[in-house]
N, C-alpha and C. Protein backbone atom coordinates (compact mmCIF):
# COMPACT_ATOMS: atom_id res chain seq x y z
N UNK A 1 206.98 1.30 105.04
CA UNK A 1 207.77 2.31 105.73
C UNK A 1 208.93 2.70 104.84
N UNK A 2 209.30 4.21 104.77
CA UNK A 2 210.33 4.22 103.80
C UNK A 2 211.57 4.11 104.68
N UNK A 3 212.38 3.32 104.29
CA UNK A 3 213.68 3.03 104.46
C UNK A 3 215.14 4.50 104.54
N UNK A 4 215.86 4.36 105.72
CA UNK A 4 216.71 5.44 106.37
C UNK A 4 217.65 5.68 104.95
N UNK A 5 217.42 7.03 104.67
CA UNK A 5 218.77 7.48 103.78
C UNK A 5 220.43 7.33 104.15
N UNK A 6 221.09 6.84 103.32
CA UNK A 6 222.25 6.91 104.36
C UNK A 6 223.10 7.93 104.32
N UNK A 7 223.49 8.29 105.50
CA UNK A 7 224.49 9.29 105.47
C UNK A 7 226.08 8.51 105.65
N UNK A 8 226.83 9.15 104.29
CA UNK A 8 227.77 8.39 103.77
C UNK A 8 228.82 8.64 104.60
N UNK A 9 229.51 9.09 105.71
CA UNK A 9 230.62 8.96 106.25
C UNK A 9 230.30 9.18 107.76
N UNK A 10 231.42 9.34 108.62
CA UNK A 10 231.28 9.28 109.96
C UNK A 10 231.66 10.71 110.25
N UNK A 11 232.12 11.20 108.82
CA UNK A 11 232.47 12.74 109.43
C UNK A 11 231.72 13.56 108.78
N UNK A 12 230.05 13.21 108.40
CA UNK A 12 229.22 13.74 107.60
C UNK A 12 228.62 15.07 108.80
N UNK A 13 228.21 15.93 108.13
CA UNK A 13 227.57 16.92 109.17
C UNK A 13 225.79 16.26 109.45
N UNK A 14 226.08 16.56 110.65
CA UNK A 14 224.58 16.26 111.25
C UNK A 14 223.90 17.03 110.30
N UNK A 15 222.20 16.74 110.10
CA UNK A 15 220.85 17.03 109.18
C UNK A 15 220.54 18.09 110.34
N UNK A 16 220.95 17.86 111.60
CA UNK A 16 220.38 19.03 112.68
C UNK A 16 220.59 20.30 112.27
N UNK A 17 221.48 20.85 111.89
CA UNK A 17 222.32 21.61 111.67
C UNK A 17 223.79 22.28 112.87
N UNK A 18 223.59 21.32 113.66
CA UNK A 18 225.03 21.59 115.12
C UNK A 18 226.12 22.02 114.70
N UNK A 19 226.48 21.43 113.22
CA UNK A 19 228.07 21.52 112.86
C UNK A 19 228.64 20.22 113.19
N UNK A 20 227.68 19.24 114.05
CA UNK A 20 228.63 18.37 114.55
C UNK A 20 228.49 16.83 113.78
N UNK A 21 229.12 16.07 113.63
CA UNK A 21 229.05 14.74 112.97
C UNK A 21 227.84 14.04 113.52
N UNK A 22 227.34 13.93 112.25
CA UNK A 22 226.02 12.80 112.97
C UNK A 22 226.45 11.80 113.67
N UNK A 23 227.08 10.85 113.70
CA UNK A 23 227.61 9.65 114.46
C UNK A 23 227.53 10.54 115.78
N UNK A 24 228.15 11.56 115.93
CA UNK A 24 228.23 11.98 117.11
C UNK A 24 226.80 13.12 118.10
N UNK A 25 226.62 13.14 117.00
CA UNK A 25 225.17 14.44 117.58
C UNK A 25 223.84 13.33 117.35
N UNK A 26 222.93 13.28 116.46
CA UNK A 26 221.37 12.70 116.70
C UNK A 26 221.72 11.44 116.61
N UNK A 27 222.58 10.85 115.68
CA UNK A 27 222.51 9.35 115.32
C UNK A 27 222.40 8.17 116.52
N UNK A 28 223.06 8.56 117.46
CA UNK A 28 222.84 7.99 118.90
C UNK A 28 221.39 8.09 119.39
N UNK A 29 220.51 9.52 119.36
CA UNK A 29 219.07 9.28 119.27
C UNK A 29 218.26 8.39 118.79
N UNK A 30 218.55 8.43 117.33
CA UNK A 30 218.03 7.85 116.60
C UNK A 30 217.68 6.11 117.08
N UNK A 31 218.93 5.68 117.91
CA UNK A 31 219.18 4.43 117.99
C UNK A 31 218.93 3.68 119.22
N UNK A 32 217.99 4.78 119.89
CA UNK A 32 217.81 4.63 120.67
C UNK A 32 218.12 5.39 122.09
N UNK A 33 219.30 6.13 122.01
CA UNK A 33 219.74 6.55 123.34
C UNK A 33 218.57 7.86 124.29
N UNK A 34 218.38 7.71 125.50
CA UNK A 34 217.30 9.04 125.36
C UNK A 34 217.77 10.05 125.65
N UNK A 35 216.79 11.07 124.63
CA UNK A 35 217.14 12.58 124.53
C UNK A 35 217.22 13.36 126.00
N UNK A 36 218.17 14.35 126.22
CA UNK A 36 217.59 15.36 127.81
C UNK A 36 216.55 16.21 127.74
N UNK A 37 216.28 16.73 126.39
CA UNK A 37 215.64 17.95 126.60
C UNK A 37 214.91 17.72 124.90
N UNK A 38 213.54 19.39 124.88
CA UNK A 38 213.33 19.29 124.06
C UNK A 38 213.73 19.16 122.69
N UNK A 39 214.75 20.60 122.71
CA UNK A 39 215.51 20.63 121.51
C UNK A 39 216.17 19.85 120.81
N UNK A 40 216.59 19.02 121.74
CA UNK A 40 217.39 17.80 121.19
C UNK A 40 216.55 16.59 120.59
N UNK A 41 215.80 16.82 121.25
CA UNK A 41 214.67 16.04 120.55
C UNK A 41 213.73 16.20 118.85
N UNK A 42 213.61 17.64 119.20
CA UNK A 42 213.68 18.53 117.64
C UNK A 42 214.44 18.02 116.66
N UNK A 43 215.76 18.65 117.09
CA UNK A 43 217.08 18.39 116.10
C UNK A 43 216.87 16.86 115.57
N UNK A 44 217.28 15.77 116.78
CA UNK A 44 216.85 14.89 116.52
C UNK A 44 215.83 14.48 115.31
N UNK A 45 214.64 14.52 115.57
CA UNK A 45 213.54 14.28 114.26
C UNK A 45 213.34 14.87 113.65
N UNK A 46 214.26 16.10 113.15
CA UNK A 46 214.73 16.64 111.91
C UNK A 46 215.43 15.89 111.20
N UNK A 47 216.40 15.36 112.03
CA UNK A 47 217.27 14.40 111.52
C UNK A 47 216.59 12.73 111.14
N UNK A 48 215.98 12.54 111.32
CA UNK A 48 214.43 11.44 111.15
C UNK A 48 213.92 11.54 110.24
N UNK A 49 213.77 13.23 109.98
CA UNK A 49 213.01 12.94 108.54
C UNK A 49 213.61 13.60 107.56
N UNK A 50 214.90 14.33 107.78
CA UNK A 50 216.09 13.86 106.86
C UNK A 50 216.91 12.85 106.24
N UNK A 51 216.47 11.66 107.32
CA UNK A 51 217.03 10.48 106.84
C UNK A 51 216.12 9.29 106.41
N UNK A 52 214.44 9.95 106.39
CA UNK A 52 213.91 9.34 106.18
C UNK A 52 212.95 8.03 107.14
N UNK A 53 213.65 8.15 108.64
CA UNK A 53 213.64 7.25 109.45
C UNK A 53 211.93 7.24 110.44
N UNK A 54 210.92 6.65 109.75
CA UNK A 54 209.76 7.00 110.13
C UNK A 54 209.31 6.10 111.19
N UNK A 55 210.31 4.99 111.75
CA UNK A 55 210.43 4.52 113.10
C UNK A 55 210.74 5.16 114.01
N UNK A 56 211.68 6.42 114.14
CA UNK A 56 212.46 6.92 115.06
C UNK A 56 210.99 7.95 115.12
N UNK A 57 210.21 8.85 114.28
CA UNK A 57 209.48 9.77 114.29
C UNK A 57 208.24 9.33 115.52
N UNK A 58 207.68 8.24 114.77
CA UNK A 58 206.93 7.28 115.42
C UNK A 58 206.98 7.61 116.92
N UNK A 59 207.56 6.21 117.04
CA UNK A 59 208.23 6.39 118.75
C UNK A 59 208.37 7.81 119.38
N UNK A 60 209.17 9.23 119.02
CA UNK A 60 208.99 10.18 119.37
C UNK A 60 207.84 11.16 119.54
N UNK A 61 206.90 10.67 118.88
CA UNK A 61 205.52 10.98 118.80
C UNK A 61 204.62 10.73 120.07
N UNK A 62 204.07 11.46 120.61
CA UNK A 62 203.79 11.22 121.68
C UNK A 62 202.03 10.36 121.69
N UNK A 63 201.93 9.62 122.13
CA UNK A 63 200.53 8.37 121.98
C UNK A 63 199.28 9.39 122.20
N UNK A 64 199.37 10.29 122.74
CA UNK A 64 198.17 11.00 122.69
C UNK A 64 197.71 11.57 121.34
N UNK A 65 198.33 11.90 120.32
CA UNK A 65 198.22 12.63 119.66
C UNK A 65 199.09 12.46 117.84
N UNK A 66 199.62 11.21 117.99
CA UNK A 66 200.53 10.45 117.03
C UNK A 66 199.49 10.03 116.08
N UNK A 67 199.39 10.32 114.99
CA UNK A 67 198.61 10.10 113.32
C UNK A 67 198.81 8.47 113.77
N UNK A 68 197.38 8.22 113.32
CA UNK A 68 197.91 6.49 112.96
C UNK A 68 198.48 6.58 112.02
N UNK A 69 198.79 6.75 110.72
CA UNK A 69 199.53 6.81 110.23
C UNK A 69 200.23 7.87 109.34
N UNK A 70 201.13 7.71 109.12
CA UNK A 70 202.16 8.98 108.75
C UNK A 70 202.42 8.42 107.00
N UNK A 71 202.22 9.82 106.97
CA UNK A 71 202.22 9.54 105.30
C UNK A 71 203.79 9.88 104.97
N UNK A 72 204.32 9.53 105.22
CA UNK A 72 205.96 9.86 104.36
C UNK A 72 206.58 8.99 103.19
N UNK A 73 205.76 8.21 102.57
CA UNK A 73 205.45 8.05 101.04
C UNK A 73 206.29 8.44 99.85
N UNK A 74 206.28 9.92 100.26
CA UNK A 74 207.22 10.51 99.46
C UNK A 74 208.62 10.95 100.12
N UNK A 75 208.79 10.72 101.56
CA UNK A 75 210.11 11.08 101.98
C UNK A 75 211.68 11.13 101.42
N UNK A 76 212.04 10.38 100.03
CA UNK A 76 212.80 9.93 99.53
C UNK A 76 212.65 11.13 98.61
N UNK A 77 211.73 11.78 98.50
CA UNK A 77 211.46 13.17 97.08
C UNK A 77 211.65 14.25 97.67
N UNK A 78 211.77 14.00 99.51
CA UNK A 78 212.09 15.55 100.22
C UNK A 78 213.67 15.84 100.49
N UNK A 79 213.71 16.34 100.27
CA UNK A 79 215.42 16.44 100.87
C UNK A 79 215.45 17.83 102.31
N UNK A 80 215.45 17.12 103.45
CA UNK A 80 215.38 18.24 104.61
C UNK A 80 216.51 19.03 104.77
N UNK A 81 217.02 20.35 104.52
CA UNK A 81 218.50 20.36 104.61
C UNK A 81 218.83 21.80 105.54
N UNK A 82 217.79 22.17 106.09
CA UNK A 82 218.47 23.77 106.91
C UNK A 82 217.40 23.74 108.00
N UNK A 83 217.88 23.56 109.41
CA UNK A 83 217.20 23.77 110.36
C UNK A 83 217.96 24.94 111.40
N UNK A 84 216.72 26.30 111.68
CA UNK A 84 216.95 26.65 112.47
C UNK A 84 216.21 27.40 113.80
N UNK A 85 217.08 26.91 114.71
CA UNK A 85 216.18 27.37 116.22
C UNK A 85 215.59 28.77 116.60
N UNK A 86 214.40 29.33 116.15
CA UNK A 86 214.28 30.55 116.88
C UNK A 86 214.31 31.28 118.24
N UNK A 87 213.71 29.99 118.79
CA UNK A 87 213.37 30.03 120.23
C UNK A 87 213.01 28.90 121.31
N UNK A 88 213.23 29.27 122.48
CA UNK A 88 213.11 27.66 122.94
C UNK A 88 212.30 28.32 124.52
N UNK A 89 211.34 27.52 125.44
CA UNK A 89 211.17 27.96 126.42
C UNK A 89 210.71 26.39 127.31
N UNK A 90 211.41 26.29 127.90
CA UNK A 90 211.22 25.29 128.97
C UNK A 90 211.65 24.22 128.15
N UNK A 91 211.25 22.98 128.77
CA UNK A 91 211.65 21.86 127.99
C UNK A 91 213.02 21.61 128.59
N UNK A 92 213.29 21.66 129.91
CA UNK A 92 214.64 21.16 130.46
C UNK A 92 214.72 19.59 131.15
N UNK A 93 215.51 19.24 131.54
CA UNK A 93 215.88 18.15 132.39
C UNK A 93 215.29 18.07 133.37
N UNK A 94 214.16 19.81 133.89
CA UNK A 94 213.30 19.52 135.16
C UNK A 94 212.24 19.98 134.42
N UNK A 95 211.89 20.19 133.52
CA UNK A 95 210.61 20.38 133.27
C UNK A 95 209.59 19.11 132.73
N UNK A 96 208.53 19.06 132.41
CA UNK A 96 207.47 18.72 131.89
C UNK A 96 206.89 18.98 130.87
N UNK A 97 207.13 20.11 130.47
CA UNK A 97 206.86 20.58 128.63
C UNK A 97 207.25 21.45 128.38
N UNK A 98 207.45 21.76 127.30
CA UNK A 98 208.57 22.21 126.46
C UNK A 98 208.00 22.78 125.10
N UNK A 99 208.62 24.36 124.41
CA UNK A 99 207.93 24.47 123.44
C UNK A 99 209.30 25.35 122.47
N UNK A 100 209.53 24.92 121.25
CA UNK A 100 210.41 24.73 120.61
C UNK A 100 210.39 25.44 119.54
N UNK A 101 210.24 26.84 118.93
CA UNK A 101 210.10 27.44 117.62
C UNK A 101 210.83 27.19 116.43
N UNK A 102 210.86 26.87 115.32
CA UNK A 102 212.26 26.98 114.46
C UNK A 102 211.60 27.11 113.05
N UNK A 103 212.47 27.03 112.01
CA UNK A 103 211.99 27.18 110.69
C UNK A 103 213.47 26.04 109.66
N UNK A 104 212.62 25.44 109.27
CA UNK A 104 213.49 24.08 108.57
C UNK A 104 213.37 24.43 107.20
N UNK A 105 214.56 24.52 106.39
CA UNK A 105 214.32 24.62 104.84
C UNK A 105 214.25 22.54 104.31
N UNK A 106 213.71 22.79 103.31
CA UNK A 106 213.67 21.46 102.44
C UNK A 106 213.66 22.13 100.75
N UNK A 107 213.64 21.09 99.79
CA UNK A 107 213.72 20.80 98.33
C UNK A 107 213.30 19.52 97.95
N UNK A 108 211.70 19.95 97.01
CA UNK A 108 211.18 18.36 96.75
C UNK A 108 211.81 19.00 94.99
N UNK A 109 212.14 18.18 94.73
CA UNK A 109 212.75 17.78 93.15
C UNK A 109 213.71 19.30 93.33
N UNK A 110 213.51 20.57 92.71
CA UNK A 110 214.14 22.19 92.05
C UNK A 110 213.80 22.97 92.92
N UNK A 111 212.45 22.54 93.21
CA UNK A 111 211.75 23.55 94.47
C UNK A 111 212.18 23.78 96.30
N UNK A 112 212.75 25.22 96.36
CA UNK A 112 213.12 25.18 97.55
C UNK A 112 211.90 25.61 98.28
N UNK A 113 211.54 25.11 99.63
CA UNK A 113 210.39 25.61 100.57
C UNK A 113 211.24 26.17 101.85
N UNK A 114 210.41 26.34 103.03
CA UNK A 114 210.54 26.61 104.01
C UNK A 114 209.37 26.33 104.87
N UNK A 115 209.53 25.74 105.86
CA UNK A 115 208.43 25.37 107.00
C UNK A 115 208.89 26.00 108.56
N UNK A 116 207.81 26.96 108.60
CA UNK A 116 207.88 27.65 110.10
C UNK A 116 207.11 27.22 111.23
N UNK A 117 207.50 26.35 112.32
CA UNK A 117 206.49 26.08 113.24
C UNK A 117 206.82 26.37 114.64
N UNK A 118 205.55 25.89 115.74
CA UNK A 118 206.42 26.18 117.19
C UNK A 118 205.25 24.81 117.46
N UNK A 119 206.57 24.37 117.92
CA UNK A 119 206.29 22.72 118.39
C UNK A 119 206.25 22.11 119.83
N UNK A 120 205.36 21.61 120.36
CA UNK A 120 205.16 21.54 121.81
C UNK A 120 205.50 20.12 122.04
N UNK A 121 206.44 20.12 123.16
CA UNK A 121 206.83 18.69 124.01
C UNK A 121 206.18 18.01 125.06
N UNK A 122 205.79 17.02 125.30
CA UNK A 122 205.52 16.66 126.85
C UNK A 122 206.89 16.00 127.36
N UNK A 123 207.09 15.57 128.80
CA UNK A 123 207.77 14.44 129.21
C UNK A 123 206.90 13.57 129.71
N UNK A 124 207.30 12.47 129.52
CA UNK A 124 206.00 11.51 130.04
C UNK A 124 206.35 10.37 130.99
N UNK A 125 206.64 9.84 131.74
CA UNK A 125 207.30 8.75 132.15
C UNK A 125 209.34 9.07 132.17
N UNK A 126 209.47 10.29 132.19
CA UNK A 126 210.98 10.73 131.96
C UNK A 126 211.56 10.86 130.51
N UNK A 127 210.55 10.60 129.29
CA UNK A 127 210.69 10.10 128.31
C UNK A 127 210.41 11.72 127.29
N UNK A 128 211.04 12.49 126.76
CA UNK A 128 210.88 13.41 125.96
C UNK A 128 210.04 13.21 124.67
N UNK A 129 208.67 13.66 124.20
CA UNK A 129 207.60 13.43 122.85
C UNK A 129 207.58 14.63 122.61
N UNK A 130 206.95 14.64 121.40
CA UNK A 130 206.71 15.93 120.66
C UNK A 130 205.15 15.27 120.42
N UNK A 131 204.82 16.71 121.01
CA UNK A 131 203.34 16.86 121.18
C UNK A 131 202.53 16.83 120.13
N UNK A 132 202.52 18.12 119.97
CA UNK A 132 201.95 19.12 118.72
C UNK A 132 202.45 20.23 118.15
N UNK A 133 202.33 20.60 117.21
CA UNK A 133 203.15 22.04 116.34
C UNK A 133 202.19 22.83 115.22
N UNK A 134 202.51 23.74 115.46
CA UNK A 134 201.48 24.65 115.13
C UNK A 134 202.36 25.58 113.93
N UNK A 135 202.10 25.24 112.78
CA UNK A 135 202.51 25.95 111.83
C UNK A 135 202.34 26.78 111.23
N UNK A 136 203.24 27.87 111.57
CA UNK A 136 202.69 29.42 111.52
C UNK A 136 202.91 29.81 110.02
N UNK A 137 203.88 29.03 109.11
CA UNK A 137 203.99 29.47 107.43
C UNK A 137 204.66 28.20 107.23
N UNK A 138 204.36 28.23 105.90
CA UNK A 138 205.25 26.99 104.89
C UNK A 138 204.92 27.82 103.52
N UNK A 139 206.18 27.90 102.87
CA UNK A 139 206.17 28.29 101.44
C UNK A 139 206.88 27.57 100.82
């Protein structure tokens, strides 16, 4: 499993992109606390695999449909660094599923990409997963 990147201060900006201090925005996810809603859940395992954290992904993965295993191998060569929300529809505190659009920039070594998807939630037991995502571009 590759091991969590660290983010070096307490007044570092969240990998989500909120503006807000990780200590204070996903890092509490990460550690367990549970998410309300989809998005946050998003942000969240953006921030997972910005930091490399392929326990936290795991677990958020919902058992129906979770890779036995996850190749993040190279996670330490990605650097995740621009996430943003296009759209969001359901996925509340009373719903049951949830579907989440956004487009995340990354950089493996010089090379900048971009990954566009729309990502589907269940709740399961009160418990917020990410379903499946359907990726409409990556360059």
């Amino acid at each position: 499993m590759a091991s969590a990147k660290n983010i070096q201060t307490d007044t570092a900006n969240c990998p989500c992109g909120s503006g807000r201090d990780f200590h204070a925005c996903c890092d509490p996810y990460l550690q367990g606390e549970p998410v309300p809603n989809a998005e946050t859940l998003l942000r969240a395992r953006f921030s997972a695999y910005a930091t490399a954290n392929e326990r936290y992904i795991n677990q958020t993965w919902h058992p129906a449909s979770r890779p036995i295993k996850l190749h993040l191998h190279n996670a330490e060569q990605v650097r995740w660094y621009g996430l943003k929300i296009i759209r969001i529809e359901n996925g509340g505190p009373d719903d049951q599923a949830g579907l989440v659009e956004f487009s995340a920039h990354y950089q493996i070594k010089h090379r900048q990409g971009q990954l566009h998807e729309i990502s589907h939630f269940a709740r399961d037991n009160g418990k917020w997963y990410y379903l499946e995502g359907e990726i409409t571009d990556i360059r």
